[in-house]
Protein backbone atom coordinates (compact mmCIF):
# COMPACT_ATOMS: atom_id res chain seq x y z
CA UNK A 1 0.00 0.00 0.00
CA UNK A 2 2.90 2.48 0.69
CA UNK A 3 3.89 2.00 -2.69
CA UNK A 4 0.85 3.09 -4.46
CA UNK A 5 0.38 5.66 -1.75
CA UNK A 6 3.94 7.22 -3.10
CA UNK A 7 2.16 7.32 -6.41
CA UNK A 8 4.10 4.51 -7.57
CA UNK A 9 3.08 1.68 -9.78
CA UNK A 10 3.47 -2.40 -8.57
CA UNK A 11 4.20 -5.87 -9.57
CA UNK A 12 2.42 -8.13 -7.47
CA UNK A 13 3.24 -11.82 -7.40
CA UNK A 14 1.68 -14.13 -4.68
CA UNK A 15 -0.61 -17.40 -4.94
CA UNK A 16 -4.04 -17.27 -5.89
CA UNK A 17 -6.41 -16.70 -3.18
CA UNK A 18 -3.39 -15.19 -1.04
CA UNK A 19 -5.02 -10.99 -1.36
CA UNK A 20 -3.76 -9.76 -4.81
CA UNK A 21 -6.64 -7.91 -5.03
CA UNK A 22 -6.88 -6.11 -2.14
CA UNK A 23 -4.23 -4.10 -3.56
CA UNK A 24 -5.99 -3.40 -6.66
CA UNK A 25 -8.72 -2.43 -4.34
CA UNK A 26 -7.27 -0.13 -2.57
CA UNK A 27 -5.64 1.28 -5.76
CA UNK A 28 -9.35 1.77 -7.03
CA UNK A 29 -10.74 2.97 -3.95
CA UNK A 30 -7.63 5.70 -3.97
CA UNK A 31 -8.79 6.90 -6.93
CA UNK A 32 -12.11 7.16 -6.40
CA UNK A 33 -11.77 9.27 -3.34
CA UNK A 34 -9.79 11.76 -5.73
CA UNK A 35 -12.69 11.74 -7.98
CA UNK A 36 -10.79 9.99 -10.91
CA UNK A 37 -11.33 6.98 -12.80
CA UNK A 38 -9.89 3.68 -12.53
CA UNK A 39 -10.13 0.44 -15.05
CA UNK A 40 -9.46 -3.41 -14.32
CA UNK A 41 -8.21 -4.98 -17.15
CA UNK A 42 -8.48 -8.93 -17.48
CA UNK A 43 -7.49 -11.22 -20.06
CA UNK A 44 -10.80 -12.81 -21.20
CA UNK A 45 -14.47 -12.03 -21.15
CA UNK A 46 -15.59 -14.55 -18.74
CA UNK A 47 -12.89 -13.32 -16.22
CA UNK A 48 -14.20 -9.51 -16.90
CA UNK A 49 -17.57 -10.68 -16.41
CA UNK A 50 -16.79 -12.32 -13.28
CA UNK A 51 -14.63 -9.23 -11.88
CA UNK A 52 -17.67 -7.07 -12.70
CA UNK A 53 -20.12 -8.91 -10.37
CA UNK A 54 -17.42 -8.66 -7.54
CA UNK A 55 -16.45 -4.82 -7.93
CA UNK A 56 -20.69 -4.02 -8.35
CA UNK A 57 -21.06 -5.92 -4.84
CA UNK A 58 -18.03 -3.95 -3.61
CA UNK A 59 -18.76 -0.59 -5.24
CA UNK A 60 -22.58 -0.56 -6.11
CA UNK A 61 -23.80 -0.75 -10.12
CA UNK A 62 -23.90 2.83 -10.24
CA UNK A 63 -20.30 3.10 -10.14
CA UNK A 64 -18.63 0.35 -12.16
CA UNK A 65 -19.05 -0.26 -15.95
CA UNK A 66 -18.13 -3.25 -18.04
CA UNK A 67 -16.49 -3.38 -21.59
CA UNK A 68 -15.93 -6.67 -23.48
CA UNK A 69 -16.61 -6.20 -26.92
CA UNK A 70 -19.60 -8.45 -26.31
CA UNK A 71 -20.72 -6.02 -23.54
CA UNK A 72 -20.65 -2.49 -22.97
CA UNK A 73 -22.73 -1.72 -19.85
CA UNK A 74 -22.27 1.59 -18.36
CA UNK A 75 -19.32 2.49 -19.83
CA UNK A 76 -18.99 6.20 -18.44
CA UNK A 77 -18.56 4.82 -14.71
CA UNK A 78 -15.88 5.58 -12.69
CA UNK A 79 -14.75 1.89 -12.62
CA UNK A 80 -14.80 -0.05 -15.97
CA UNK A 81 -13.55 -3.92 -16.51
CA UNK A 82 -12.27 -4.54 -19.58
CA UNK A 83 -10.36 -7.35 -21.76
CA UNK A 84 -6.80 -5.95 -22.35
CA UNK A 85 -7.29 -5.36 -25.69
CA UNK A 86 -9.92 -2.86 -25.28
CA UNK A 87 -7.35 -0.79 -23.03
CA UNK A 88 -5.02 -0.97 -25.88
CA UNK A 89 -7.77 0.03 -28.69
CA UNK A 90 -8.70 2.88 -26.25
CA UNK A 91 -4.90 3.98 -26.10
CA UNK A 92 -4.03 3.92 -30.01
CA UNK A 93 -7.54 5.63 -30.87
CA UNK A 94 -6.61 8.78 -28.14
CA UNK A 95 -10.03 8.19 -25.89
CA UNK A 96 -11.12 10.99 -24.04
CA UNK A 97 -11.85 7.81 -21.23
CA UNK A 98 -7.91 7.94 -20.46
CA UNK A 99 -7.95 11.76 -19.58
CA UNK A 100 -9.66 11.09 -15.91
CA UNK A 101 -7.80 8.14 -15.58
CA UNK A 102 -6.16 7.70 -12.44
CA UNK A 103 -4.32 3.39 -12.14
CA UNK A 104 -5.23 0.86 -14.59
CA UNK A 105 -4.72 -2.85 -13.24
CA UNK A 106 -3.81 -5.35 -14.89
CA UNK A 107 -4.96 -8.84 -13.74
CA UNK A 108 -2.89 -11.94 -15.11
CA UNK A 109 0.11 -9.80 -16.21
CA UNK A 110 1.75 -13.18 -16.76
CA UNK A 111 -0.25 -13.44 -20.17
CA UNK A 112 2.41 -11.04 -21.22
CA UNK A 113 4.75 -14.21 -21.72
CA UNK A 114 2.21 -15.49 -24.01
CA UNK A 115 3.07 -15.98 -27.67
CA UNK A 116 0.31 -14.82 -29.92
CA UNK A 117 -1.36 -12.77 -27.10
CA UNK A 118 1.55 -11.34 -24.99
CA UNK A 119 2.06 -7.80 -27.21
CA UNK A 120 -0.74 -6.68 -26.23
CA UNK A 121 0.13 -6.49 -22.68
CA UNK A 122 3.70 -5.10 -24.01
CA UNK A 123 1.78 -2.35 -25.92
CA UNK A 124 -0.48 -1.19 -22.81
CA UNK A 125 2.80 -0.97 -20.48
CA UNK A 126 4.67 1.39 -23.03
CA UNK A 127 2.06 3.25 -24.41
CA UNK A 128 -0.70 3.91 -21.54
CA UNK A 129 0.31 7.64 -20.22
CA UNK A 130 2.89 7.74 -17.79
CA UNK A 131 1.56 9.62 -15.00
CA UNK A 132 -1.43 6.56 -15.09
CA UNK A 133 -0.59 4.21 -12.00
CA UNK A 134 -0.28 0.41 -12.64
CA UNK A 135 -1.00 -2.29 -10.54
CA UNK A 136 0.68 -5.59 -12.44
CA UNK A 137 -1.04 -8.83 -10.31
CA UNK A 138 0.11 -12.51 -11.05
CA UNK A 139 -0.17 -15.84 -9.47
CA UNK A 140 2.62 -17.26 -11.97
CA UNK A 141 5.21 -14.79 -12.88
CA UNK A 142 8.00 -16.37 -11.39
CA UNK A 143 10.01 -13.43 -12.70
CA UNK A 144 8.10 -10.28 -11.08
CA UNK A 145 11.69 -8.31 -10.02
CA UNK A 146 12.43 -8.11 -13.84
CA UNK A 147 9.09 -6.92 -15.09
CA UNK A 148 8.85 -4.09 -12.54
CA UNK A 149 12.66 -3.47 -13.80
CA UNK A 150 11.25 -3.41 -17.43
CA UNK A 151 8.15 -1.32 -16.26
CA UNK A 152 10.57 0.86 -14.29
CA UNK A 153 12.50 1.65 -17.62
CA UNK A 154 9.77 2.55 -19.64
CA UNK A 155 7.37 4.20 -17.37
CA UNK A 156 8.66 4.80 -14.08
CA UNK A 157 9.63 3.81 -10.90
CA UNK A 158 7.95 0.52 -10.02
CA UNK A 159 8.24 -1.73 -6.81
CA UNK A 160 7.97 -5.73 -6.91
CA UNK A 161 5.87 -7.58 -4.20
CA UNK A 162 6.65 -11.26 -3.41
CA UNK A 163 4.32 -13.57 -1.36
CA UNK A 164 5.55 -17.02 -1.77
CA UNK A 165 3.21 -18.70 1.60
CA UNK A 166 0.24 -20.22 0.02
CA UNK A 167 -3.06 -19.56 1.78
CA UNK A 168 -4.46 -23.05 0.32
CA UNK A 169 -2.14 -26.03 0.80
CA UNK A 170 -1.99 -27.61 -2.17
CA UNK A 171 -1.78 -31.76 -2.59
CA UNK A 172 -0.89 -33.16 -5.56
CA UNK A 173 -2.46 -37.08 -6.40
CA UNK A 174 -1.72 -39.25 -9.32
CA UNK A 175 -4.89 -41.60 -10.15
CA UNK A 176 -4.33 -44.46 -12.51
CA UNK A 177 -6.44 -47.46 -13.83
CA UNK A 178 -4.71 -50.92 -12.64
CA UNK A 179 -6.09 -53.75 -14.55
CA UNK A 180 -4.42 -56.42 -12.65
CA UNK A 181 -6.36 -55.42 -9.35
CA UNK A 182 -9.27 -53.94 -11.36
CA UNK A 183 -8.88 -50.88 -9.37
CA UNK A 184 -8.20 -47.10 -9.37
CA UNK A 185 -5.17 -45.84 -7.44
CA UNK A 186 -5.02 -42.64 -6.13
CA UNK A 187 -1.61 -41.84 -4.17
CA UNK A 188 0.27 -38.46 -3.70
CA UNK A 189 2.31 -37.39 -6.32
CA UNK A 190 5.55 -36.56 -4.21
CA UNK A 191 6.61 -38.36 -0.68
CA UNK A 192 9.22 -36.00 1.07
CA UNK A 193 9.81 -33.97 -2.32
CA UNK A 194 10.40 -37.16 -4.45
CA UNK A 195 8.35 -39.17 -7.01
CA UNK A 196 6.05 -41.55 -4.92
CA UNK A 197 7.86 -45.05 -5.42
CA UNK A 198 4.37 -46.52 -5.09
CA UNK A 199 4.25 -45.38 -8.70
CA UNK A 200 7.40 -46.69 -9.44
CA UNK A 201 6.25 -50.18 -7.79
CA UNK A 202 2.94 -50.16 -10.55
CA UNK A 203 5.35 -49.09 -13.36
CA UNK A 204 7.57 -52.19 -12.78
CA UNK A 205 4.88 -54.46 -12.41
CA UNK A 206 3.40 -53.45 -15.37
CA UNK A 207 6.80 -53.82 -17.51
CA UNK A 208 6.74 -57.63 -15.84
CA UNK A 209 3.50 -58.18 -17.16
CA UNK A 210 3.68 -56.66 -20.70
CA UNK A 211 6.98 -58.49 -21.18
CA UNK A 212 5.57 -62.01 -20.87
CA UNK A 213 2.97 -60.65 -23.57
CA UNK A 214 -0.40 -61.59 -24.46
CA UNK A 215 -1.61 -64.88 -26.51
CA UNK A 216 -1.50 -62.81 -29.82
CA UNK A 217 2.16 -61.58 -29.20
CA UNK A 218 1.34 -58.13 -28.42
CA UNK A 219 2.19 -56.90 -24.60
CA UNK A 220 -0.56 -56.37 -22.92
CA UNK A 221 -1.35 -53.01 -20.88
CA UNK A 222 -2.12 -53.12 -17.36
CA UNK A 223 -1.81 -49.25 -16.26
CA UNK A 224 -4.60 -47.35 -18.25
CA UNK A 225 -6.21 -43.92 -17.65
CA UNK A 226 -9.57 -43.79 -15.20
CA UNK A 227 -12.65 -42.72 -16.96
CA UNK A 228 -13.99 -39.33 -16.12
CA UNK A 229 -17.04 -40.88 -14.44
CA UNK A 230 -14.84 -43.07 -12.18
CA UNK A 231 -12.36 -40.39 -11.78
CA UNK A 232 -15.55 -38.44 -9.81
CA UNK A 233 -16.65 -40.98 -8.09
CA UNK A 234 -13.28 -41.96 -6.61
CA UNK A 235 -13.29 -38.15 -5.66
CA UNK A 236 -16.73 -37.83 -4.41
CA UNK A 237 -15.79 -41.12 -1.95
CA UNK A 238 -12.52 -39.19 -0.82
CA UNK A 239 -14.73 -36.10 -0.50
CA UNK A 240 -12.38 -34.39 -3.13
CA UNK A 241 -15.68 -32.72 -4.67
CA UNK A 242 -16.84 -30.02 -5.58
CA UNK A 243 -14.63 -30.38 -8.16
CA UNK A 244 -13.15 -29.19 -11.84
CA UNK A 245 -12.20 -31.24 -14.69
CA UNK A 246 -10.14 -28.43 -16.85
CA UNK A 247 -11.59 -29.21 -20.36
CA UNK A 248 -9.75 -26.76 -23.54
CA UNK A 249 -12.14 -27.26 -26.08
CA UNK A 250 -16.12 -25.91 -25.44
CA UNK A 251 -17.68 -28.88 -27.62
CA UNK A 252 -15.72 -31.04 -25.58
CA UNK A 253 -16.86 -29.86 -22.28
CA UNK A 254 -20.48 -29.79 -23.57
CA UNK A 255 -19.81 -33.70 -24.28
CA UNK A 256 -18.50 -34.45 -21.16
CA UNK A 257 -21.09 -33.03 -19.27
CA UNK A 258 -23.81 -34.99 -21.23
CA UNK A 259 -21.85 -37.91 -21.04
CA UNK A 260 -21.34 -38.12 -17.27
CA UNK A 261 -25.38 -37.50 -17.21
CA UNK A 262 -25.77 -40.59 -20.17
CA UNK A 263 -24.06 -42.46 -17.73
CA UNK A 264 -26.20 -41.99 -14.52
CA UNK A 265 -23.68 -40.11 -12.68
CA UNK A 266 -25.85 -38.30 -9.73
CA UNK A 267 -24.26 -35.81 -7.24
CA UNK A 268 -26.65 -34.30 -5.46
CA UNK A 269 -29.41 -34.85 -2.66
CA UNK A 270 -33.39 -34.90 -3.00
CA UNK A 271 -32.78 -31.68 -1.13
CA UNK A 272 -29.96 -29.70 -3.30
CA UNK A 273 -32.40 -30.98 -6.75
CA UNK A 274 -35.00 -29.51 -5.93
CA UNK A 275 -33.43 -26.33 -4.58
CA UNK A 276 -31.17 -25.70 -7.83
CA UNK A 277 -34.65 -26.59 -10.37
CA UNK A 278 -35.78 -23.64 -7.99
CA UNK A 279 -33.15 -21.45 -8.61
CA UNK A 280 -33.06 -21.86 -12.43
CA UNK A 281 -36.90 -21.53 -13.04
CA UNK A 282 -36.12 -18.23 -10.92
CA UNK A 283 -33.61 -17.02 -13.38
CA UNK A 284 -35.06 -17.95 -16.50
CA UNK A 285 -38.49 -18.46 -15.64
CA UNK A 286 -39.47 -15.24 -17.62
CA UNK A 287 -38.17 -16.75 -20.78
CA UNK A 288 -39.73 -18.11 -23.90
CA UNK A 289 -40.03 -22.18 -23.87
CA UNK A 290 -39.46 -22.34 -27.17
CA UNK A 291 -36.65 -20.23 -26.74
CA UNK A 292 -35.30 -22.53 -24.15
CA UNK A 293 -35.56 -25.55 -26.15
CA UNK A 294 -33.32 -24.35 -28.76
CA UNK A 295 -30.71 -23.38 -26.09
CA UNK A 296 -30.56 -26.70 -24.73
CA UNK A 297 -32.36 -26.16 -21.11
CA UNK A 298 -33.88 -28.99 -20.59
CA UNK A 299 -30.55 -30.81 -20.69
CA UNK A 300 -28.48 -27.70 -18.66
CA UNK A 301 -31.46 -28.38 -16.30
CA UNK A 302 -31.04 -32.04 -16.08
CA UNK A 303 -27.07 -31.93 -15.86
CA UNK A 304 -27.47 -28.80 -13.19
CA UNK A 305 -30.12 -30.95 -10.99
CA UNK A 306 -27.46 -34.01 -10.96
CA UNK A 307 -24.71 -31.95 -9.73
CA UNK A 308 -22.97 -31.49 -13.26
CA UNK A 309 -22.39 -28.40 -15.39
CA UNK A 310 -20.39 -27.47 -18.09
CA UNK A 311 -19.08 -23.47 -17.99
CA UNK A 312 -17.40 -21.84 -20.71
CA UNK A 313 -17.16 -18.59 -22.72
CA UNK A 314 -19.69 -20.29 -25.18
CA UNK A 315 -22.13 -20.27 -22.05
CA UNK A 316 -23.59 -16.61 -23.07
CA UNK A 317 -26.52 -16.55 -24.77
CA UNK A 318 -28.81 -16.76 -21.67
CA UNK A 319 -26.90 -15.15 -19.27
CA UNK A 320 -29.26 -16.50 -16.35
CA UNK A 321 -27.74 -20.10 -17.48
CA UNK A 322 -24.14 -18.31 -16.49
CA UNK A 323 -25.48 -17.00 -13.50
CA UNK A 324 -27.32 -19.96 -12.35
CA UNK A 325 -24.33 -22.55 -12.73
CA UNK A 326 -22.56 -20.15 -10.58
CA UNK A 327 -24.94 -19.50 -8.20
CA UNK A 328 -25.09 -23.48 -7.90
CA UNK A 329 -21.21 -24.36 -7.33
CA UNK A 330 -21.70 -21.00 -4.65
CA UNK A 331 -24.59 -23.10 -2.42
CA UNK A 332 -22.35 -26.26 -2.91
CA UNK A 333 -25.13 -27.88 -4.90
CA UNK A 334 -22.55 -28.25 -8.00
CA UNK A 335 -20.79 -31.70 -7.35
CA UNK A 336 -18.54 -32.35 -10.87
CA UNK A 337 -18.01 -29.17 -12.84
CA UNK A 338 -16.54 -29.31 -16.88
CA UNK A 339 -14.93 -26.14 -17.75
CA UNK A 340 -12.28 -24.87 -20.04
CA UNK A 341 -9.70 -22.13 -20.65
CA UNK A 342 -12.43 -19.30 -19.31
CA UNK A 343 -11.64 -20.21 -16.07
CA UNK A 344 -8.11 -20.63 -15.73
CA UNK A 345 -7.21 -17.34 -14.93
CA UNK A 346 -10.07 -16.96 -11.60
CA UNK A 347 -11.01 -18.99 -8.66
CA UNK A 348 -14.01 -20.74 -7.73
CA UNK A 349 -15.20 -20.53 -4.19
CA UNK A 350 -15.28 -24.23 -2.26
CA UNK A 351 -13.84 -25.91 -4.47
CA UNK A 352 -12.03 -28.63 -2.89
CA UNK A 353 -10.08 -30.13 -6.60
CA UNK A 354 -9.27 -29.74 -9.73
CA UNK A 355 -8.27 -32.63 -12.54
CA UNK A 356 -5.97 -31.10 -15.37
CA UNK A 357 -6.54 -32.92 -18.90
CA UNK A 358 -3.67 -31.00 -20.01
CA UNK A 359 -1.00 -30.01 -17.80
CA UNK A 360 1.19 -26.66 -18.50
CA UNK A 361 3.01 -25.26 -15.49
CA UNK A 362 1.60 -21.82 -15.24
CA UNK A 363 -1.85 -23.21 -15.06
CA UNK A 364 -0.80 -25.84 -12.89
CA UNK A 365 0.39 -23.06 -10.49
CA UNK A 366 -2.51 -20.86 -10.78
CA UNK A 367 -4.89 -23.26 -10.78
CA UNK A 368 -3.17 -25.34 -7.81
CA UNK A 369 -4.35 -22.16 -5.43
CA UNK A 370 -7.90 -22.47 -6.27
CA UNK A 371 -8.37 -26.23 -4.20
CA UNK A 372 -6.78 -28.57 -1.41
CA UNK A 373 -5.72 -30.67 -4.26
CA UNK A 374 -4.69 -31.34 -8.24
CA UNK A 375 -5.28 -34.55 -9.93
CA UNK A 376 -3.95 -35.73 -12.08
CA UNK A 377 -4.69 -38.60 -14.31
């Protein structure tokens, strides 16, 4: 806080859920009570979206606007949220919205590593008006001194923040399929810093069995990958869930959700089905049935009621079906959740693990914050 009281700008890097905001808070608030403007930048429309809701609880709706190219809701406010790329557009066209403009933060800085993407980012920093305050947050940077360095040479002085104590303690599992006991292991990824022998143990036995072969000559495999429906069951019996199966494709998440539901999976009570059909007829009870059908609500409704949901950008066109699959993870009546990329970059609240079909580090990091536990498969 001292450094954005000395009107300088930041690089904060600390673990997800560990109070990055709070200093773009205060940073917002700060300008605010100066009577200046103040924009939140994030990397994707569902994580703008998401941002909005928070800052209109914080702030009131009065006060906070909401650009997206999609949306454009109050755009005059004091606070806006926008996708990065509409801060650049507004620099390069000269807006007259920069000339009250008092910080600008920019959530997920890290994207500025990215290939196709990261310019953008580069563009903002250099180009945004100097006396403008930034406030830089990442969960993933692992390189925060030499951004602010960077920042400091083209903008200004800038401080680094470091917060390496993570508020969630993460545990890392390893599930795999063993066909020679017909069963699902699920064992900690690391004992005292090193690979779990355990896995080692399965590994080896497997080698012993493939080498003696099958009756056709081929070696046979005894290690295989869970299916996603076993996968959540073996997590609902550990009471690993709520939980969220990181999907990158939309169609594919839309699949798995109807697949889990094909295949009976049920996660929720008499109780919590009844209460979520409650709370989606109240959200989208004013809409046309017809309408509905074409969306695909009687299916979102029977996936929702079982505990199951798939959330992506795609999910847009009704925007109580957004609202209401949040609303449902919130009141812990969400049991296996299927979303992709659009929410990498934000938390969920209660969530108690996440299963990566595609591991990269930085969204093994950011996303290892978010739960007690990653696993993988």
């Amino acid at each position: 806080m001292d450094v954005l009281d000395a009107g300088e700008s930041a690089v904060v890097a600390a673990p997800t859920g560990s109070g990055k905001t709070v200093v773009a808070e205060y940073g917002i608030s700060a300008a605010l009570a100066d009577g200046r403007r103040a924009f939140y930048t994030a990397p994707i429309k569902a994580l703008s979206n998401q941002k909005y809701n928070d800052l209109v609880a914080m702030y009131g709706r009065d006060q906070v606007g909401l650009l997206t190219g999609d949306n454009a809701v109050n755009a005059d406010a004091p606070v806006v949220v926008m996708t990065t790329e509409v801060l650049r557009n507004m620099i390069y066209a000269r807006s007259r919205a920069l000339d009250e403009l008092a910080c600008v933060v920019l959530d997920e800085v890290h994207f500025i590593q990215d290939t196709y993407r990261g310019p953008v980012w580069e563009e903002v920093i250099i180009h945004l008006p100097r006396h403008i305050q930034l406030i830089c947050l990442s969960a993933t940077v692992s390189n925060a001194n030499e951004v602010a360095d960077w920042i400091s040479t083209v903008r200004g002085p800038t401080k680094y923040i470091v917060e390496e104590k993570r508020p969630v303690e993460l545990e890392n599992l390893f599930m795999v399929g063993d066909k020679s006991t017909e069963r699902e292991h699920l064992f900690p990824t690391l004992v005292d810093g090193r690979p779990n022998p355990e896995a080692g143990r399965l590994e080896d036995q497997s080698r012993q069995v493939r080498g003696r072969g099958s009756a056709k000559g081929r070696p046979r495999r005894t290690l295989y990958t869970p299916a996603r429906i076993d996968v959540v069951e073996r997590l609902n019996e550990e009471g690993l869930l709520p939980s969220i199966f990181f999907i990158f494709s939309r169609n594919a998440c839309d699949e798995a959700a109807a697949s889990c539901l094909k295949q009976g999976l049920r996660l929720t009570t008499p109780d919590e089905k009844t209460r979520i059909g409650a709370l989606v007829r109240e959200r989208l009870g004013d809409l046309d049935e017809d309408d509905l059908d074409v969306l695909g609500y009687p299916q979102f409704v029977a996936q929702l009621e079982a505990g199951i949901a798939a959330h992506h950008a795609g999910v847009h066109a009704v925007d109580g079906t957004r609202r209401s699959t949040r609303i449902g993870r919130a009141r812990s009546c969400g049991g296996a959740l299927e979303p992709i990329r659009a929410l990498r970059s934000g938390g969920e609240p209660g969530l108690e693990s996440l299963v990566p079909t595609h591991l990269e580090l930085s969204s093994h990091l950011q996303h290892g914050g978010e739960s007690g536990s990653v696993v993988q498969q």
